[in-house]
N, C-alpha and C. Protein backbone atom coordinates (compact mmCIF):
# COMPACT_ATOMS: atom_id res chain seq x y z
N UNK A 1 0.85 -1.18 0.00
CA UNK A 1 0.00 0.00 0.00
C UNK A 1 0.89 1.24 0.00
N UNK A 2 0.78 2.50 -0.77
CA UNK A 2 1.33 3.57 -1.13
C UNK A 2 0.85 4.36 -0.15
N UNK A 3 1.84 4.86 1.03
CA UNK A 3 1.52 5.99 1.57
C UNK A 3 1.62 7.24 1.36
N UNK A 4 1.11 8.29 1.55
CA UNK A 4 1.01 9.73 1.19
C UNK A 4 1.54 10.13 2.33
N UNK A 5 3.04 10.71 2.18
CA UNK A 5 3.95 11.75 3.27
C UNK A 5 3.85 12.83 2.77
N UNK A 6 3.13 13.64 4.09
CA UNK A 6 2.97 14.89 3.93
C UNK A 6 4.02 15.93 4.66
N UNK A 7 5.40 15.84 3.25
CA UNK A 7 6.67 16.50 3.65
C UNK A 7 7.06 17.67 4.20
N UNK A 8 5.80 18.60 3.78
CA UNK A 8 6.20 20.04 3.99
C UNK A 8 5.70 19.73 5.45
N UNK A 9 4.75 19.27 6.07
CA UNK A 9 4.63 19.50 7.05
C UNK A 9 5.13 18.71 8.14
N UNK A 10 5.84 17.54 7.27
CA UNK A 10 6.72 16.46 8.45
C UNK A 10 8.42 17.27 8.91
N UNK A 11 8.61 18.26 7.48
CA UNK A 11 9.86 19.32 7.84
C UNK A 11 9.97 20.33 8.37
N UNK A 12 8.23 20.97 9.18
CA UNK A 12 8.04 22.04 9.56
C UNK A 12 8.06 21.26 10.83
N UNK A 13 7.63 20.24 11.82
CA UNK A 13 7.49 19.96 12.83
C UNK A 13 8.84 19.94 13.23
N UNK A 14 9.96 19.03 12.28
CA UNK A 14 10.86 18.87 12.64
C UNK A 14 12.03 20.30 13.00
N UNK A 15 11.61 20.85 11.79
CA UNK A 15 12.19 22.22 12.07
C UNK A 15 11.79 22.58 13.19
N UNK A 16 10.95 22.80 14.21
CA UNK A 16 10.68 23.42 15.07
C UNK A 16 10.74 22.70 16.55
N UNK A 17 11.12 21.51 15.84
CA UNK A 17 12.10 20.64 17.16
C UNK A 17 13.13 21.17 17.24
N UNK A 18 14.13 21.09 16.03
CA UNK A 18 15.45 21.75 16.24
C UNK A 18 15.45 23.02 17.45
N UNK A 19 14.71 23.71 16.70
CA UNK A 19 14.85 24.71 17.38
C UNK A 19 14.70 25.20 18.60
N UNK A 20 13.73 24.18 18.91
CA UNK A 20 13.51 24.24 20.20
C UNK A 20 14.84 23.29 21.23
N UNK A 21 15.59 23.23 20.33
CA UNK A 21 17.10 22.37 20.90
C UNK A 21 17.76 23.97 20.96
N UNK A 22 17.83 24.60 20.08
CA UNK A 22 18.80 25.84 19.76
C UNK A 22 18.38 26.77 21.02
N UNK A 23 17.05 26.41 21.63
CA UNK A 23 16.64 27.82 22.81
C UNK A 23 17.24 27.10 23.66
N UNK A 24 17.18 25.78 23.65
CA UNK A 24 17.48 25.16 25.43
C UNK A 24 19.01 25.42 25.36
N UNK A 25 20.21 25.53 24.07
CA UNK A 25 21.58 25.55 24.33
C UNK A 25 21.70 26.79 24.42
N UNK A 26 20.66 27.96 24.05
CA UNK A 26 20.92 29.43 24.23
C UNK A 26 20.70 29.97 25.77
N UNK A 27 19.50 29.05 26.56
CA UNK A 27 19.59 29.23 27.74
C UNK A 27 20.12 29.12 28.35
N UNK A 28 20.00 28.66 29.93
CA UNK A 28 21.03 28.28 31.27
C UNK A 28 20.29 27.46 31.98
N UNK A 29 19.73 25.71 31.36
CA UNK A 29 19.28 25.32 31.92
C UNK A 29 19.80 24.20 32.91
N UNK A 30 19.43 23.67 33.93
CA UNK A 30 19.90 22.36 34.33
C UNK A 30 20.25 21.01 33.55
N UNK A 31 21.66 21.04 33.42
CA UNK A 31 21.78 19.61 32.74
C UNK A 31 20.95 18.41 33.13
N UNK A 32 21.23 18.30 34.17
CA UNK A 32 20.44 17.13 35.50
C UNK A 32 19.46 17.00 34.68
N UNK A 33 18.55 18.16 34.22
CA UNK A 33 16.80 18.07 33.86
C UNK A 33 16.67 17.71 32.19
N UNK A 34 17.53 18.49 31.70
CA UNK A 34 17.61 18.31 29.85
C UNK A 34 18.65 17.81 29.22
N UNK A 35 19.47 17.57 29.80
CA UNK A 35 20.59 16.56 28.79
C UNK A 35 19.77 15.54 28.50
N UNK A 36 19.39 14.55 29.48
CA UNK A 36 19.20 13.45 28.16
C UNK A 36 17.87 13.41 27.44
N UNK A 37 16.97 14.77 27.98
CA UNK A 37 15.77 14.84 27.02
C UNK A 37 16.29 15.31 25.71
N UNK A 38 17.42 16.44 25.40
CA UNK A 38 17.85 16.62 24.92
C UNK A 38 18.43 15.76 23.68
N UNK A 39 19.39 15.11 24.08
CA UNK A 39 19.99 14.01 23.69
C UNK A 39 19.08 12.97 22.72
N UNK A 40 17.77 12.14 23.72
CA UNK A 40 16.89 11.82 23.18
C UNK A 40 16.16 12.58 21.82
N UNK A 41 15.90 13.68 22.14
CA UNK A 41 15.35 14.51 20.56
C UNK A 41 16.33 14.70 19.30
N UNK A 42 17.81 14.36 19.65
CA UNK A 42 18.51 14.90 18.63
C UNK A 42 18.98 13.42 18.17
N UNK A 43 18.57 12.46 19.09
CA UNK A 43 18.40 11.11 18.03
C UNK A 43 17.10 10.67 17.30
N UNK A 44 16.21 11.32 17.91
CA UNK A 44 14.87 11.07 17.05
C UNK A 44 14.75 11.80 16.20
N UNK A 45 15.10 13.26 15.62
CA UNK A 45 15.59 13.65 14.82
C UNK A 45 15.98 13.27 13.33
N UNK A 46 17.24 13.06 13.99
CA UNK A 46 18.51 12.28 13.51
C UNK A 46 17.72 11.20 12.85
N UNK A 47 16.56 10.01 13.53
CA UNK A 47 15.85 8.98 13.06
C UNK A 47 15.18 9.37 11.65
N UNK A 48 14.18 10.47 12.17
CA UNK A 48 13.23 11.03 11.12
C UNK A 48 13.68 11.73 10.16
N UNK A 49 14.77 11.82 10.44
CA UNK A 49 15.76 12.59 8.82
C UNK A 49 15.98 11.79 7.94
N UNK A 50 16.78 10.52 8.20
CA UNK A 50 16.98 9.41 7.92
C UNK A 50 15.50 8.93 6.93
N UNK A 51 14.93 8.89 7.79
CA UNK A 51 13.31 8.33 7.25
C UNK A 51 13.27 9.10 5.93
N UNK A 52 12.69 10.52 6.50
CA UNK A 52 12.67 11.28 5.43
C UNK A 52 13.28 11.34 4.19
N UNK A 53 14.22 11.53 4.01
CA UNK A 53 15.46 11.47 3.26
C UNK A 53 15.07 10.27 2.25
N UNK A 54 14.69 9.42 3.17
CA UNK A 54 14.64 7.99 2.56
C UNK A 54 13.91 8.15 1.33
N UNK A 55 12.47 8.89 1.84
CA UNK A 55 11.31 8.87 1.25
C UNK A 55 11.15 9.97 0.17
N UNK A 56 11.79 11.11 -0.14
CA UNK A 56 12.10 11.68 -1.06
C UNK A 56 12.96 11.36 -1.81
N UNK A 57 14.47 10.41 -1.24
CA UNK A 57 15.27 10.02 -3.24
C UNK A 57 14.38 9.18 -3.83
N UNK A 58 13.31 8.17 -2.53
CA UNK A 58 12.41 7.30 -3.23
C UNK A 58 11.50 7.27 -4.97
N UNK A 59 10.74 8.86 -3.77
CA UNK A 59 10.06 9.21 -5.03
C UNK A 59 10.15 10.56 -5.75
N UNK A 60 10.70 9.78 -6.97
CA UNK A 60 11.26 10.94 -8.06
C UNK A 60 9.93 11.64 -8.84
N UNK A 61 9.18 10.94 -8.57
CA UNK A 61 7.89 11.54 -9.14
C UNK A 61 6.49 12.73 -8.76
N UNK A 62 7.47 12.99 -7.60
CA UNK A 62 6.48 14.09 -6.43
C UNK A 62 6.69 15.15 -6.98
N UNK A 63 5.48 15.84 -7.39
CA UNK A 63 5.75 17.15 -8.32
C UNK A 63 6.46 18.08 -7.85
N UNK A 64 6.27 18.26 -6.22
CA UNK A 64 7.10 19.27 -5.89
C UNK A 64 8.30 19.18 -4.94
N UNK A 65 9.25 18.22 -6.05
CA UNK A 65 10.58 17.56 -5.18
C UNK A 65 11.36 18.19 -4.85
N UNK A 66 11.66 18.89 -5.91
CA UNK A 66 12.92 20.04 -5.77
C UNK A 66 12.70 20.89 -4.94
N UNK A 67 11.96 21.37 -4.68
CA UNK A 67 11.17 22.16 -3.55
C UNK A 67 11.20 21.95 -2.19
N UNK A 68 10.88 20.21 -2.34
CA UNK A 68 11.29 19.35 -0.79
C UNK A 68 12.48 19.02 -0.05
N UNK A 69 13.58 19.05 -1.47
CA UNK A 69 14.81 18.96 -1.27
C UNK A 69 15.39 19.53 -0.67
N UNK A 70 14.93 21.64 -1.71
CA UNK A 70 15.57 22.30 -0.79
C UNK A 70 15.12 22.37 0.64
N UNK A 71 13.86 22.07 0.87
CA UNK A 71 13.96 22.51 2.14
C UNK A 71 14.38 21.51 3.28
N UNK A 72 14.46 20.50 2.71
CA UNK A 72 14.97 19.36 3.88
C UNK A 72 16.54 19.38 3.60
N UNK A 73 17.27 20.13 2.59
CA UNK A 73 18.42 20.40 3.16
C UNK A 73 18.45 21.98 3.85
N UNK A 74 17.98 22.76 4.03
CA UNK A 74 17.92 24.39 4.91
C UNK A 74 18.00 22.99 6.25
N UNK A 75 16.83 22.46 6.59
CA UNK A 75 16.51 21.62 7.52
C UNK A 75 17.85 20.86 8.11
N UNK A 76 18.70 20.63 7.14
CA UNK A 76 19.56 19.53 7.42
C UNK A 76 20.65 20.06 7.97
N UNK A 77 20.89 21.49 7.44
CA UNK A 77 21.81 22.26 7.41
C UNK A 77 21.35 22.84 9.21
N UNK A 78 20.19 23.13 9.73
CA UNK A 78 19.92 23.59 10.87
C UNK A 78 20.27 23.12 11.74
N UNK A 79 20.03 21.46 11.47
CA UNK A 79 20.41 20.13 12.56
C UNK A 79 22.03 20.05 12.35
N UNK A 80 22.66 20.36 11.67
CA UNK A 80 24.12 20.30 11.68
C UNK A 80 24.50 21.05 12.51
N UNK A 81 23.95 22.66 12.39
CA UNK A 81 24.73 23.70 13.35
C UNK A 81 24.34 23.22 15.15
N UNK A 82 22.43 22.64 14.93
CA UNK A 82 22.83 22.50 16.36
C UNK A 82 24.04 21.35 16.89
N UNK A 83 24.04 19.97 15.97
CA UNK A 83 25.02 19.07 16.40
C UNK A 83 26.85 19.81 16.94
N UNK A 84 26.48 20.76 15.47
CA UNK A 84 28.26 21.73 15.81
C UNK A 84 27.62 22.18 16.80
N UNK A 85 27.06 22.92 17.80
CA UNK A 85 26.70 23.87 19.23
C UNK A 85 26.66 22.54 19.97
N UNK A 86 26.33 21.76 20.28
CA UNK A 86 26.72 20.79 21.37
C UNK A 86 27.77 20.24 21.12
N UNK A 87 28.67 19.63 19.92
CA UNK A 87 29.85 19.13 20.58
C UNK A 87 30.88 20.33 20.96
N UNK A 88 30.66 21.35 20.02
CA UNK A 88 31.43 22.69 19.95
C UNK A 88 31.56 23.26 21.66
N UNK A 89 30.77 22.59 22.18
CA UNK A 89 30.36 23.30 23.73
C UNK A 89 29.85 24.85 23.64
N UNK A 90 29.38 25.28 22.62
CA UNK A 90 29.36 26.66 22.55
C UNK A 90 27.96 27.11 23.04
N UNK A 91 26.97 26.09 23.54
CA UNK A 91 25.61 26.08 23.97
C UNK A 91 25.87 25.86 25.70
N UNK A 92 24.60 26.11 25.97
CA UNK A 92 24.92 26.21 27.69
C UNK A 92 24.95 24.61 28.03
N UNK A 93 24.94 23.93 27.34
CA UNK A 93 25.24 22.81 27.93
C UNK A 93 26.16 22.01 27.41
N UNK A 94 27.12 21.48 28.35
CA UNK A 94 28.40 21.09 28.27
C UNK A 94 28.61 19.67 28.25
N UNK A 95 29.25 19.29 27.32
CA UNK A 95 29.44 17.48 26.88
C UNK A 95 30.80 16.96 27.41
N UNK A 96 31.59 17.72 28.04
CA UNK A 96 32.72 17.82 28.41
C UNK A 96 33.03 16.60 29.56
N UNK A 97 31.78 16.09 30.33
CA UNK A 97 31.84 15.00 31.36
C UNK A 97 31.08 13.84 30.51
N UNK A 98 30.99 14.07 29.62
CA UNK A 98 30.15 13.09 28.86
C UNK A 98 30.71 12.95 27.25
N UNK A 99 31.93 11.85 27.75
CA UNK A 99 32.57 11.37 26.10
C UNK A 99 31.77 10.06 25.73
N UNK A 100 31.02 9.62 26.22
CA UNK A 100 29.80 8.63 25.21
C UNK A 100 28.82 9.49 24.20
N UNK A 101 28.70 10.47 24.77
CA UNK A 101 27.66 11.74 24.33
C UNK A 101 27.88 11.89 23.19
N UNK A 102 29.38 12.53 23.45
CA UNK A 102 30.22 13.34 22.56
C UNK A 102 30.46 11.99 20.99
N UNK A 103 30.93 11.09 22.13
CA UNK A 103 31.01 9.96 20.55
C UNK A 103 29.59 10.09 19.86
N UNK A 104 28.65 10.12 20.30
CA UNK A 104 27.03 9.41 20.14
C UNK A 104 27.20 10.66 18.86
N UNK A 105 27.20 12.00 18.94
CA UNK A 105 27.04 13.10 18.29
C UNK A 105 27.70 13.27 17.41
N UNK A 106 28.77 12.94 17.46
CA UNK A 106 30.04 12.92 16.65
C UNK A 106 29.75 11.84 15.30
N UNK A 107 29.34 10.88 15.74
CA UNK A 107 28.62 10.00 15.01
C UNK A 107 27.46 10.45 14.11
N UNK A 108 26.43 11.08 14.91
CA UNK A 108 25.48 11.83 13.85
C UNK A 108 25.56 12.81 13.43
N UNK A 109 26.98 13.72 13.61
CA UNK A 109 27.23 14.89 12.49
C UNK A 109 27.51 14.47 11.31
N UNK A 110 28.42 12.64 11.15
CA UNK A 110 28.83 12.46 9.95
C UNK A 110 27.67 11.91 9.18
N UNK A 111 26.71 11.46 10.00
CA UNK A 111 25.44 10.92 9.28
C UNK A 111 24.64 12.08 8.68
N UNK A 112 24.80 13.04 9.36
CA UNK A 112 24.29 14.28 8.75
C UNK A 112 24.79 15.21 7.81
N UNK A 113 26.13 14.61 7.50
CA UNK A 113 26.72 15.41 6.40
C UNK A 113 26.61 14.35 4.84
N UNK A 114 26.51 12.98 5.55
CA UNK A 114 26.05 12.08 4.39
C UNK A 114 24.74 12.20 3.79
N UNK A 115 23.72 12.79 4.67
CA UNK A 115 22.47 13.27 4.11
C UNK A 115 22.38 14.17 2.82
N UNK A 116 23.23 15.41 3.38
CA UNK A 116 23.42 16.43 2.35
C UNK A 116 24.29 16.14 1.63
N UNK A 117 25.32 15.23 1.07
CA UNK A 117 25.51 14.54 0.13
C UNK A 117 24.77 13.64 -0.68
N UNK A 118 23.72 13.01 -0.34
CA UNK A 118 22.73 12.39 -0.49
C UNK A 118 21.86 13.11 -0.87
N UNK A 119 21.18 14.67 -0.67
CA UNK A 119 20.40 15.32 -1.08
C UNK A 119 21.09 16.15 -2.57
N UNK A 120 22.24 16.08 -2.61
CA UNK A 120 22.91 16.70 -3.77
C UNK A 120 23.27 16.00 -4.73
N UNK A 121 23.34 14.75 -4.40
CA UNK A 121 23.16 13.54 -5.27
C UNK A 121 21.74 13.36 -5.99
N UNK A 122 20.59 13.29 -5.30
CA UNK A 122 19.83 13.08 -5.43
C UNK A 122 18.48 14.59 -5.97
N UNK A 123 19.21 15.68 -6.27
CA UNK A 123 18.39 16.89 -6.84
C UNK A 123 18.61 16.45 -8.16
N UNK A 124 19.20 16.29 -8.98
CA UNK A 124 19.44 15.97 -10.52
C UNK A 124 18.14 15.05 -10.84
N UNK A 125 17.99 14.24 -10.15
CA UNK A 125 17.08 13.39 -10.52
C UNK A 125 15.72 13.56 -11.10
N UNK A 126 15.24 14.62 -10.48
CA UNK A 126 13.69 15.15 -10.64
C UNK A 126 13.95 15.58 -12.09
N UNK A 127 15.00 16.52 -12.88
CA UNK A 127 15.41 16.92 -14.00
C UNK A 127 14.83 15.97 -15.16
N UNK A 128 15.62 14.98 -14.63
CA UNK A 128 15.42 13.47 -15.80
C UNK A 128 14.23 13.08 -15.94
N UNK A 129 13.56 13.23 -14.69
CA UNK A 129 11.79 12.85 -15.00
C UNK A 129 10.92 13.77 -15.38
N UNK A 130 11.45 15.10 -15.13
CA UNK A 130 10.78 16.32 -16.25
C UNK A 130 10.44 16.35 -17.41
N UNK A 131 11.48 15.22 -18.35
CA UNK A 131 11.63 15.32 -19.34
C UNK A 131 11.07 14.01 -20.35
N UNK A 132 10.90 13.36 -18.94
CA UNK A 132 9.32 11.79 -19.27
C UNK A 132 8.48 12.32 -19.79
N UNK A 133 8.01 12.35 -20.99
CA UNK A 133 6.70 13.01 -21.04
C UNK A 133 5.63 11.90 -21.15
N UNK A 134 4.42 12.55 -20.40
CA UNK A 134 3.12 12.35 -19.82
C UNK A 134 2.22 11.63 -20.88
N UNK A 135 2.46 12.45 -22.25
CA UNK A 135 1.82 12.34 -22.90
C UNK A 135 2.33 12.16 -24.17
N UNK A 136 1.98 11.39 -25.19
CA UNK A 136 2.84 10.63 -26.39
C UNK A 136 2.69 11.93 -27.19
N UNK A 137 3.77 11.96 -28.00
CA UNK A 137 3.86 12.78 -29.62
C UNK A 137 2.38 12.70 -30.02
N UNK A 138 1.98 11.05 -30.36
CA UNK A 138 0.94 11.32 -31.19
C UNK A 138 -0.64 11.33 -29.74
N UNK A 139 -0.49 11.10 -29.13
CA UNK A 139 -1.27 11.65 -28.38
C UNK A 139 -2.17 12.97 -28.34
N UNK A 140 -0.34 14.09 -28.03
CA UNK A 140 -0.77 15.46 -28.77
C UNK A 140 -0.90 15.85 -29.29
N UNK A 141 -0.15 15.15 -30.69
CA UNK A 141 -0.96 16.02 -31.69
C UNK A 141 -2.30 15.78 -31.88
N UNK A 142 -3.18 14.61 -31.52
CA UNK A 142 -4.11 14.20 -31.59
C UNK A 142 -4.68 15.22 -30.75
N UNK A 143 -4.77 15.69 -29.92
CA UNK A 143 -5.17 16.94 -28.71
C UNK A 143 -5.28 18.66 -29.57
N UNK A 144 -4.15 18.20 -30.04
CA UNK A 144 -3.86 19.97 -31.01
C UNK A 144 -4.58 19.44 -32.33
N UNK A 145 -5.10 18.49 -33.06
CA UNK A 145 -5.42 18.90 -34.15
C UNK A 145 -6.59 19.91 -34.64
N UNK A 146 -7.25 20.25 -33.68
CA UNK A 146 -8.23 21.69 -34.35
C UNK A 146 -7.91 22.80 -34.08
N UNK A 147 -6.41 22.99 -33.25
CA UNK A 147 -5.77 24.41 -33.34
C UNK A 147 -5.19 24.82 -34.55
């Protein structure tokens, strides 16, 4: 069975997870309380990117791919800077007692830079199916003959 992912709005939720990672490293909150909620969101994330990702080189036939692309790489590109602000330590919360963390992250910056290699790989593609046409030669002219 063919499911219908509804991208723009599975990249707007996600976008606004990120971000809500970017206020908690701009604040001064208790590690004790949000590290590993933290932590937890930037692997589920990390999951649903993955997913995502998946599901757009899938289908080359979504009219408005290129469109999805770009924005799930802006998206991809967001989740990178926060991954750089937590290992970077440059967010209020510090990974510095926590080198499992630091590996764990370190790990999904490179998964996240394979994405956007993967999304730049995968923009050309929609091009090639632009150029499928829908409808046969003699089709159309059969369509145009009383113009």
């Amino acid at each position: 069975m063919n499911k219908r992912i509804n991208f723009e709005d599975n990249i707007f939720i996600l976008e606004q997870r990120i971000r809500i990672i970017r206020d908690v490293l701009a604040l001064d909150p208790d590690p004790d309380l949000f590290l590993d909620k933290t932590i937890d969101d930037v692997v589920f994330i990390d999951a649903a990117l993955n997913t995502l990702l998946g599901s757009l080189v899938e289908n080359t036939r979504l009219l408005e791919r290129e469109e999805e692309l770009d924005s799930f790489q802006d998206l991809e590109l967001l989740f990178s800077r926060v991954l750089s602000e937590l290992l970077d330590g440059s967010g209020s919360i510090s990974l510095e007692d926590f080198p499992m963390i630091r590996e764990k992250l370190t790990r999904l910056k490179a998964g996240s830079q394979e994405r956007r290699k993967t999304i730049d790989r995968s923009g050309g593609t929609t091009e090639t199916a632009a150029f499928n046409p829908v409808v046969s030669s003699d089709e159309l002219n059969e369509l145009l003959k009383d113009f």
